[in-house]
Protein backbone atom coordinates (compact mmCIF):
# COMPACT_ATOMS: atom_id res chain seq x y z
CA UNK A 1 -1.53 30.30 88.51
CA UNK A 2 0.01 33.61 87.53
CA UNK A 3 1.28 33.56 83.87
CA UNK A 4 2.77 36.73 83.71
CA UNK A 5 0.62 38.34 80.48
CA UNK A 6 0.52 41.88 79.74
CA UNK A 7 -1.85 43.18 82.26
CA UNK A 8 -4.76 44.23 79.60
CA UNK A 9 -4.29 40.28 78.13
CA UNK A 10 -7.35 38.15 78.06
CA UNK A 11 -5.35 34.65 79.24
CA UNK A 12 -6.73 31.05 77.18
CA UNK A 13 -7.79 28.59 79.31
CA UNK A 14 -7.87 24.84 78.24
CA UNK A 15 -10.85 22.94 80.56
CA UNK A 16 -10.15 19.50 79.48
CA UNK A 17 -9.00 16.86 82.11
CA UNK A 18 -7.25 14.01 81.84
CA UNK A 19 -9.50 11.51 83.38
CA UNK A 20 -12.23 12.16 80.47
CA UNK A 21 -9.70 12.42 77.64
CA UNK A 22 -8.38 8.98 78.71
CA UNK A 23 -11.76 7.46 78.25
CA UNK A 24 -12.46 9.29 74.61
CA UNK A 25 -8.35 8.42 74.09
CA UNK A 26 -8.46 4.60 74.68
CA UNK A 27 -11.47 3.89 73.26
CA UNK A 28 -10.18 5.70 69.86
CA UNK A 29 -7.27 3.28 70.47
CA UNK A 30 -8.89 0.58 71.01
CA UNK A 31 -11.48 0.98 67.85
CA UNK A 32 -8.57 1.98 65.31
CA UNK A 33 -6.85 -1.42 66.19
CA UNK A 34 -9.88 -3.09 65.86
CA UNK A 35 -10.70 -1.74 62.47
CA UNK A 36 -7.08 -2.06 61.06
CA UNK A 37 -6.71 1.78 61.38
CA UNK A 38 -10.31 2.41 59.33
CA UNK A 39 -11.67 4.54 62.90
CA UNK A 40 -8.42 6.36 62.99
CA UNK A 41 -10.04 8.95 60.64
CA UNK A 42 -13.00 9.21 63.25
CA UNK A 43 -10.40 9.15 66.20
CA UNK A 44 -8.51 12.40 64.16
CA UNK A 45 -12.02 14.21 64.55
CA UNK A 46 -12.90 13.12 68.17
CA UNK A 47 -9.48 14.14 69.27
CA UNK A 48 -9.84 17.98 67.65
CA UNK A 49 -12.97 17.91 68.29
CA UNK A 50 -12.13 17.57 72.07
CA UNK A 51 -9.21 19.95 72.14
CA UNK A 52 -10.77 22.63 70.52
CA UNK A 53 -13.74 22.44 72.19
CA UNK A 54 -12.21 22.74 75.90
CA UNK A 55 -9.98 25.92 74.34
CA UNK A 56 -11.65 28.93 75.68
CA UNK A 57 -11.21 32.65 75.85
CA UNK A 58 -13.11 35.32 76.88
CA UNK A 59 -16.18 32.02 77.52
CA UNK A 60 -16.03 31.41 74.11
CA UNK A 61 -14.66 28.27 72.72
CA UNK A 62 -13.17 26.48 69.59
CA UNK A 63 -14.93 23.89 67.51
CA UNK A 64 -14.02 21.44 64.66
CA UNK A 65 -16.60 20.19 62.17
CA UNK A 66 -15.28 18.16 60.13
CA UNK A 67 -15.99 13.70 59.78
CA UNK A 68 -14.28 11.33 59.60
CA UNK A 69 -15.71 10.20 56.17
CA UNK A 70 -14.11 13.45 54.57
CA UNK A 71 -10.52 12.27 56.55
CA UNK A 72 -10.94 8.66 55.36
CA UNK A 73 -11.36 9.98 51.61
CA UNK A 74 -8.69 12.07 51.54
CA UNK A 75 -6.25 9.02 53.57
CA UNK A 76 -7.94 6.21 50.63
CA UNK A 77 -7.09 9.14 48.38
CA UNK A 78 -3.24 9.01 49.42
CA UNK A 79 -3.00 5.58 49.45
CA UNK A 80 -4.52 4.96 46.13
CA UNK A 81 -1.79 7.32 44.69
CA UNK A 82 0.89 5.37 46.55
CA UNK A 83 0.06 2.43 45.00
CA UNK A 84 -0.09 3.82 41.24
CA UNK A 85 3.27 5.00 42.18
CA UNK A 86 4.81 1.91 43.31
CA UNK A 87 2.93 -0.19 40.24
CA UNK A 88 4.59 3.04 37.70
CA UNK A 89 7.84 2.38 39.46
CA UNK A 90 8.03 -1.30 38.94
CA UNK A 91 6.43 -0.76 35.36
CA UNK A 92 9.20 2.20 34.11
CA UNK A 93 11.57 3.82 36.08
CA UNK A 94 11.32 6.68 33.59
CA UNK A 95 7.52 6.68 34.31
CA UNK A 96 8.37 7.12 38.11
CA UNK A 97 10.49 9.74 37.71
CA UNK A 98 7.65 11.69 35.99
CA UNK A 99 5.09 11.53 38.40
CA UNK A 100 7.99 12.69 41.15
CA UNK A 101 8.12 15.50 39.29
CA UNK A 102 4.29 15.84 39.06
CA UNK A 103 4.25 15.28 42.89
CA UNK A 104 6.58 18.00 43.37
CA UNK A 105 4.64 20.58 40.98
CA UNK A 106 0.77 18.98 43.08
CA UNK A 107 2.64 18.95 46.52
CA UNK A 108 2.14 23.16 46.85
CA UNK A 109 -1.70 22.89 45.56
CA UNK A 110 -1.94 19.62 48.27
CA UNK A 111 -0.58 21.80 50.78
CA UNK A 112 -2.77 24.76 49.98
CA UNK A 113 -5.89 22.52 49.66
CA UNK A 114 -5.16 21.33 53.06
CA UNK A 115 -4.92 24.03 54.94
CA UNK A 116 -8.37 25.44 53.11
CA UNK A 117 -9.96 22.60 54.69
CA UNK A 118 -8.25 22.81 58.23
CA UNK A 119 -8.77 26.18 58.23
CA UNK A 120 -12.75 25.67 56.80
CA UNK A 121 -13.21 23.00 59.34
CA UNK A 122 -12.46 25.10 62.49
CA UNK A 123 -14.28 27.74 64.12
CA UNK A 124 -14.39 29.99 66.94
CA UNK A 125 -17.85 31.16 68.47
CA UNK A 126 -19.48 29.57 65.81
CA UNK A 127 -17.22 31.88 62.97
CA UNK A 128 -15.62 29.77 60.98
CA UNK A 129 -11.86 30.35 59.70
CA UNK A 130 -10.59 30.80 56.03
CA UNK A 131 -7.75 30.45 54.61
CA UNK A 132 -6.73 32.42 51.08
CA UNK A 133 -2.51 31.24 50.08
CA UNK A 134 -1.84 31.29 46.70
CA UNK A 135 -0.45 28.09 44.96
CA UNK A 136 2.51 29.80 43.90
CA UNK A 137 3.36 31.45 46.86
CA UNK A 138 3.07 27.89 48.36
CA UNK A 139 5.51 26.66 45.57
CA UNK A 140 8.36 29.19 46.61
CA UNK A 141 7.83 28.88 50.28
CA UNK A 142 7.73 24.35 50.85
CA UNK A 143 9.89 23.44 47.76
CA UNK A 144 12.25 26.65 46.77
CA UNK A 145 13.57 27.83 50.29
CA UNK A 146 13.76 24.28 51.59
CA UNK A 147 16.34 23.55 48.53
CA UNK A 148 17.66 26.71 48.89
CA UNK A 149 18.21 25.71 53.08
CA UNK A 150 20.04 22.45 51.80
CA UNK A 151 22.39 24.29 49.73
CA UNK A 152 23.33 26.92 52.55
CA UNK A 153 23.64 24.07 54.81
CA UNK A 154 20.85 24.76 57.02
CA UNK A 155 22.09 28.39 57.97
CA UNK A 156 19.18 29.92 56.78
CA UNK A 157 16.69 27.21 58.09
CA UNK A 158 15.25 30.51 60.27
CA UNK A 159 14.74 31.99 56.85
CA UNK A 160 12.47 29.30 56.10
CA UNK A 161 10.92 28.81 58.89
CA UNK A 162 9.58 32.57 58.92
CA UNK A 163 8.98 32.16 55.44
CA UNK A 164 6.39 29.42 56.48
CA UNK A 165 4.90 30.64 59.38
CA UNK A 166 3.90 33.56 57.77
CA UNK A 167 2.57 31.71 54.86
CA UNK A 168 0.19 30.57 57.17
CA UNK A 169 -0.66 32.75 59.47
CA UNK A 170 -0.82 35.93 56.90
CA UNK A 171 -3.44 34.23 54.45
CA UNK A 172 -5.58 33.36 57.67
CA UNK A 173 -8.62 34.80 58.56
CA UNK A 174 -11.49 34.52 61.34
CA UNK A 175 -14.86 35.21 59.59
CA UNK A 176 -13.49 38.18 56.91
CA UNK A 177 -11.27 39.68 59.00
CA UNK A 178 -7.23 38.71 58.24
CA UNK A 179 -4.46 38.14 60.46
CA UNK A 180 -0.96 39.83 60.10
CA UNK A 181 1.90 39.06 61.55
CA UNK A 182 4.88 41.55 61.70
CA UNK A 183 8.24 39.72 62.64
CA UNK A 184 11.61 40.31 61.16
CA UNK A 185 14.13 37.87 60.57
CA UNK A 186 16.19 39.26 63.91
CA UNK A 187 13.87 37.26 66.17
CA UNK A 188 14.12 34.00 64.43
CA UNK A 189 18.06 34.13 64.35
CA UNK A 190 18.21 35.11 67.64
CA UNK A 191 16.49 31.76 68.51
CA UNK A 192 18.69 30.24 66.04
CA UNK A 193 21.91 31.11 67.45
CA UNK A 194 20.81 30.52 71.44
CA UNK A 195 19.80 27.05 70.39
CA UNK A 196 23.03 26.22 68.83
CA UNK A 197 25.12 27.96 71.48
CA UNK A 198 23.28 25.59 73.69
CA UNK A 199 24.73 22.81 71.37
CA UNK A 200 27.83 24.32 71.66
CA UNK A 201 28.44 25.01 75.26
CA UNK A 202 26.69 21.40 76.26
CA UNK A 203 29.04 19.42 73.72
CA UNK A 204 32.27 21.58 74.76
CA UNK A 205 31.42 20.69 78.48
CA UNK A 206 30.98 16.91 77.39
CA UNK A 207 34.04 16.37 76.25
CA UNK A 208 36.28 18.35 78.83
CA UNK A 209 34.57 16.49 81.31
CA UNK A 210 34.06 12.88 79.75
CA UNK A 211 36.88 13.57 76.94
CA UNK A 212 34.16 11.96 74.74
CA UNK A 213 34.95 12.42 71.07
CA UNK A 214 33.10 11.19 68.02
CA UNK A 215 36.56 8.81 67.09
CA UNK A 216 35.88 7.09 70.49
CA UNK A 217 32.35 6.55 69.03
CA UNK A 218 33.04 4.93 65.77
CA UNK A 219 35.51 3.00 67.31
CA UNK A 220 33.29 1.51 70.06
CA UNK A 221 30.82 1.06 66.87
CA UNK A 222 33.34 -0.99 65.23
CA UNK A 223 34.46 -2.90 67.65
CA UNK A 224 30.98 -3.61 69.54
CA UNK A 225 31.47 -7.19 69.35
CA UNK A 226 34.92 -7.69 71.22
CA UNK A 227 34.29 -4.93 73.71
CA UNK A 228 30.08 -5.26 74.27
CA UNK A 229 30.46 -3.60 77.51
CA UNK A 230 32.82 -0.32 76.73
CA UNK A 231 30.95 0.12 73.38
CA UNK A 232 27.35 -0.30 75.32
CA UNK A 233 28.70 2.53 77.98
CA UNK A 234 30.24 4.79 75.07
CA UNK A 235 27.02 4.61 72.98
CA UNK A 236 25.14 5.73 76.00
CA UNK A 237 27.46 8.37 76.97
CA UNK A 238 26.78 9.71 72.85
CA UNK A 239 22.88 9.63 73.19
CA UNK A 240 23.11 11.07 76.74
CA UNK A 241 25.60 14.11 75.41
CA UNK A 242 22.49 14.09 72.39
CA UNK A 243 19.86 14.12 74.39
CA UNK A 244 20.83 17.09 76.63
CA UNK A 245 22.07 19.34 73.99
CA UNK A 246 19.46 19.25 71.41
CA UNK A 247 16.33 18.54 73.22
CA UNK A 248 16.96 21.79 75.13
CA UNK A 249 18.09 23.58 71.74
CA UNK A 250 14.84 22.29 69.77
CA UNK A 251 12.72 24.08 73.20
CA UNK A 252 14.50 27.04 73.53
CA UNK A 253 14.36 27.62 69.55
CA UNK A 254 10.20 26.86 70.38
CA UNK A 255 9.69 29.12 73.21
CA UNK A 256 11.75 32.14 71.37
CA UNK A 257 10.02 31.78 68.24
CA UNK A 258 6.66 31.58 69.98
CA UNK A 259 6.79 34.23 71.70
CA UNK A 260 8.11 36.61 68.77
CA UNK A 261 5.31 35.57 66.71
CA UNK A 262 2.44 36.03 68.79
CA UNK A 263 3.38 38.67 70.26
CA UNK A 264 3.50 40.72 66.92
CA UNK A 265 0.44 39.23 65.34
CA UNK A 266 -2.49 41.09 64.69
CA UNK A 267 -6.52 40.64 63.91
CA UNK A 268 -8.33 43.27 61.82
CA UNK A 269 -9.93 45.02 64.51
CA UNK A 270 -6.86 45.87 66.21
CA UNK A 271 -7.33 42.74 68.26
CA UNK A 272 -4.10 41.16 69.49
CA UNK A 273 -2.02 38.44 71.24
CA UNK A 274 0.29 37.28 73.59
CA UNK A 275 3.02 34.85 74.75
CA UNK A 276 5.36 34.17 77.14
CA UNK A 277 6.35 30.39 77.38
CA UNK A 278 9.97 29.46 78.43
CA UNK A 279 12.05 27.03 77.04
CA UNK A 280 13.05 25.54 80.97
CA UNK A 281 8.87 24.90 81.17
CA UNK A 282 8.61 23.73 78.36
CA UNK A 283 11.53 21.42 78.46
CA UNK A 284 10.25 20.02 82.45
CA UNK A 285 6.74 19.55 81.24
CA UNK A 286 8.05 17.42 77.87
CA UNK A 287 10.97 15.39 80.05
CA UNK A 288 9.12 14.69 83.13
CA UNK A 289 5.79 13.47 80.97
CA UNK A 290 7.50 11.57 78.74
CA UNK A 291 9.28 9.64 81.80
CA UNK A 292 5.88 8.85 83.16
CA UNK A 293 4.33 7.93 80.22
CA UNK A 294 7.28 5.41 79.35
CA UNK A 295 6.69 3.68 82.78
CA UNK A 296 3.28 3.09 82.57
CA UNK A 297 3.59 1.94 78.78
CA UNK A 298 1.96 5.23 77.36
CA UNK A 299 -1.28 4.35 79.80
CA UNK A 300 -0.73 7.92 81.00
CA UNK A 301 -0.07 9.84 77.75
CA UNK A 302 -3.74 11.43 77.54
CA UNK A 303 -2.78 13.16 81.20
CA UNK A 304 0.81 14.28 79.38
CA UNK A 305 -0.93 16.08 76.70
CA UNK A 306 -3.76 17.66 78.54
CA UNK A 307 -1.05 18.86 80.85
CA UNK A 308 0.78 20.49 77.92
CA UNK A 309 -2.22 21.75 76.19
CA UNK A 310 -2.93 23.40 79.57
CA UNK A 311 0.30 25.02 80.02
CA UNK A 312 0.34 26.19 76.49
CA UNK A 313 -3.33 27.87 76.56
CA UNK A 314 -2.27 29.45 79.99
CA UNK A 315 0.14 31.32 78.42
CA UNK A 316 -1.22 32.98 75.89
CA UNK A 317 -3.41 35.70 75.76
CA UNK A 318 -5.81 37.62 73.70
CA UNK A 319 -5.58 41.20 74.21
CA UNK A 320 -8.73 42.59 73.01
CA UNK A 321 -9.28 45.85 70.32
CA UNK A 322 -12.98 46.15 71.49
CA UNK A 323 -15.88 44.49 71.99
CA UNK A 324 -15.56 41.08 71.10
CA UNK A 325 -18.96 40.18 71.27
CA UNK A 326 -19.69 42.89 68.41
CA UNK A 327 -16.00 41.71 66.43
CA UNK A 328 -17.92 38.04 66.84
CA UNK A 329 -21.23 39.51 65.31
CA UNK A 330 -20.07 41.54 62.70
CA UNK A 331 -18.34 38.37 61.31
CA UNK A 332 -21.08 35.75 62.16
CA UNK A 333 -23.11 38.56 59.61
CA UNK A 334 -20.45 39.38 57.40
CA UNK A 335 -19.65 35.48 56.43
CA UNK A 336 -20.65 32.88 58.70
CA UNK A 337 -22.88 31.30 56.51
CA UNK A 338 -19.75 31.51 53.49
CA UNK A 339 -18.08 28.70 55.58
CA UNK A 340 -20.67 25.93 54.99
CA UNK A 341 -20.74 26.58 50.98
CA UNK A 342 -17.86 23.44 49.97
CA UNK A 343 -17.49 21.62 47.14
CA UNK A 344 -16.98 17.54 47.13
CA UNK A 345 -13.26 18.70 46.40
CA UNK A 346 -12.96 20.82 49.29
CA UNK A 347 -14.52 19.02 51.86
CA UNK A 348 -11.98 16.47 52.35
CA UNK A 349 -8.85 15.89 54.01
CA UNK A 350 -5.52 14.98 51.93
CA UNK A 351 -3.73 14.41 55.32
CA UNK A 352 -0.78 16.46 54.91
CA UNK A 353 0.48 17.66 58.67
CA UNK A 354 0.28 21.17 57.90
């Protein structure tokens, strides 16, 4: 299959296949609802463990390392602190209110402890990542800009979203040597504004052609229960109009944003990448799966996200600044043995999806 990558690009390749993910999948299933959710924490690790394994590039492959003991700690962790919150909140509301402010002064060090260990706990060729954000940096970029999104009414959510990915991606590194990515703000508005002229155009359309308007909506909401069967057809007509403006939006936003940001990342060692998804692939692969797994009552989800995970790996691309066997052995000398040096702290998982 052709994927169109700059010429001198070294393409990903994902080698899993759906018939053994399904057996490692169900049985994951079938042992978390056994155990009231305790495997879950083993099922997190099997599942990584399996994806990154079957990444490749260049014949060399991905690997996660950590257990699910140091995911269960970090999940009874969570839990316990739920529970002193809910007990404080019955207790004193004034005591509640306290520890949300706590949260929201721990939530950046949470963050930045969890990506330490995510980052810790994966490896490529047997060189294990880092990760080196600052609390405070953390502070400005999940809790000030997302405010500061809410009062601007979400017209600089590509503001924060840049803000974030290169949070994360700029205080990454592969063995000692750091990533950098270089993307303005142009790309991510760009993305912005195709999305929501998507929006635009597809609700515009809707109502010329339907003369559906959000009045006919609340009135068929209202009056459900004399009219079952206009309000039942006007309520699908609204998630229908939904459905085909913003699903496309949310992928075209994706694939734009993608593609911007790998394309202008960098790896000491003038190592680079590549990326050319499209939002119409994108949007086919995540329609047509999810019909399929909905009819066969998510039996055939494993096959819907090994086919994604192969599209995704397909097309993107490593393009090389030298050797990489010597980039791998210069870092397997220069820190590979720094990655196994954790403290009780650090090797667990707090769970946040970062």
């Amino acid at each position: 299959m052709s994927t169109n990558l700059p010429a001198n690009a070294k393409p990903f390749e994902f080698t899993g296949n759906a018939k053994e993910w399904f057996g490692i999948w169900i049985v994951n299933l079938l042992l978390s609802i056994v155990t009231l959710g305790i495997y879950s924490a083993w099922a997190k690790v099997r599942t990584k463990k399996y994806f990154h394994n079957h990444t490749i590039v260049e014949g060399r492959n991905f690997d996660y390392h950590a257990t699910g003991k140091q995911i269960l700690i970090g999940r009874l962790i969570v839990i316990a602190a739920f529970i002193v919150f809910q007990v404080a909140a019955a207790m004193s509301p004034f005591l509640a209110i306290i520890l949300v402010l706590g949260l929201l002064v721990a939530f950046p060090w949470l963050i930045v402890r969890s990506m330490i260990f995510n980052a810790r706990m994966t490896s490529f060729s047997n060189v294990r990542f880092g990760f080196v954000g600052a609390v405070g940096q953390a502070f400005l970029v999940f809790i000030v800009y997302p405010l500061l999104t809410v009062l601007t009414l979400y017209t600089t959510l590509p503001i924060l979203d840049r803000a974030t990915k290169s949070f994360s991606i700029n205080n990454h590194k592969l063995g000692q040597a750091r990533f950098n990515m270089e993307v303005g703000l142009g790309p991510f508005y760009k993305a912005f504004l195709v999305a929501i002229a998507w929006i635009v155009v597809v609700g515009f359309c809707s109502v010329v052609v339907t003369g559906f308007s959000f009045a006919n909506f609340a009135y068929a909401m209202e009056n459900i229960e004399h009219n079952p069967e206009q309000g039942a057809s006007i309520i699908a007509l609204f998630y229908l109009i939904f459905f085909v403006a913003f699903l496309p939006a949310a992928f075209i936003y994706q694939a734009l944003t993608r593609n911007a940001i790998y394309n202008n990342t960098t790896l000491d060692g003038g190592h680079k990448f590549a990326s050319n998804v499209t939002a119409p692939k994108l949007l086919w692969i995540a329609v047509s799966s999810m019909v399929v797994v909905v009819c066969t009552l998510f039996l055939m989800l494993p096959w819907a996200q090994v086919r994604m995970a192969r599209y995704m790996a397909s097309h993107t691309g490593l393009i090389p600044g030298g050797s990489l066997d010597d980039f791998v052995t210069q870092q397997q000398e220069a820190g590979g043995a720094m990655g196994d040096a954790y403290t009780d702290l650090e090797a667990i998982d707090v769970g946040l999806p970062i």
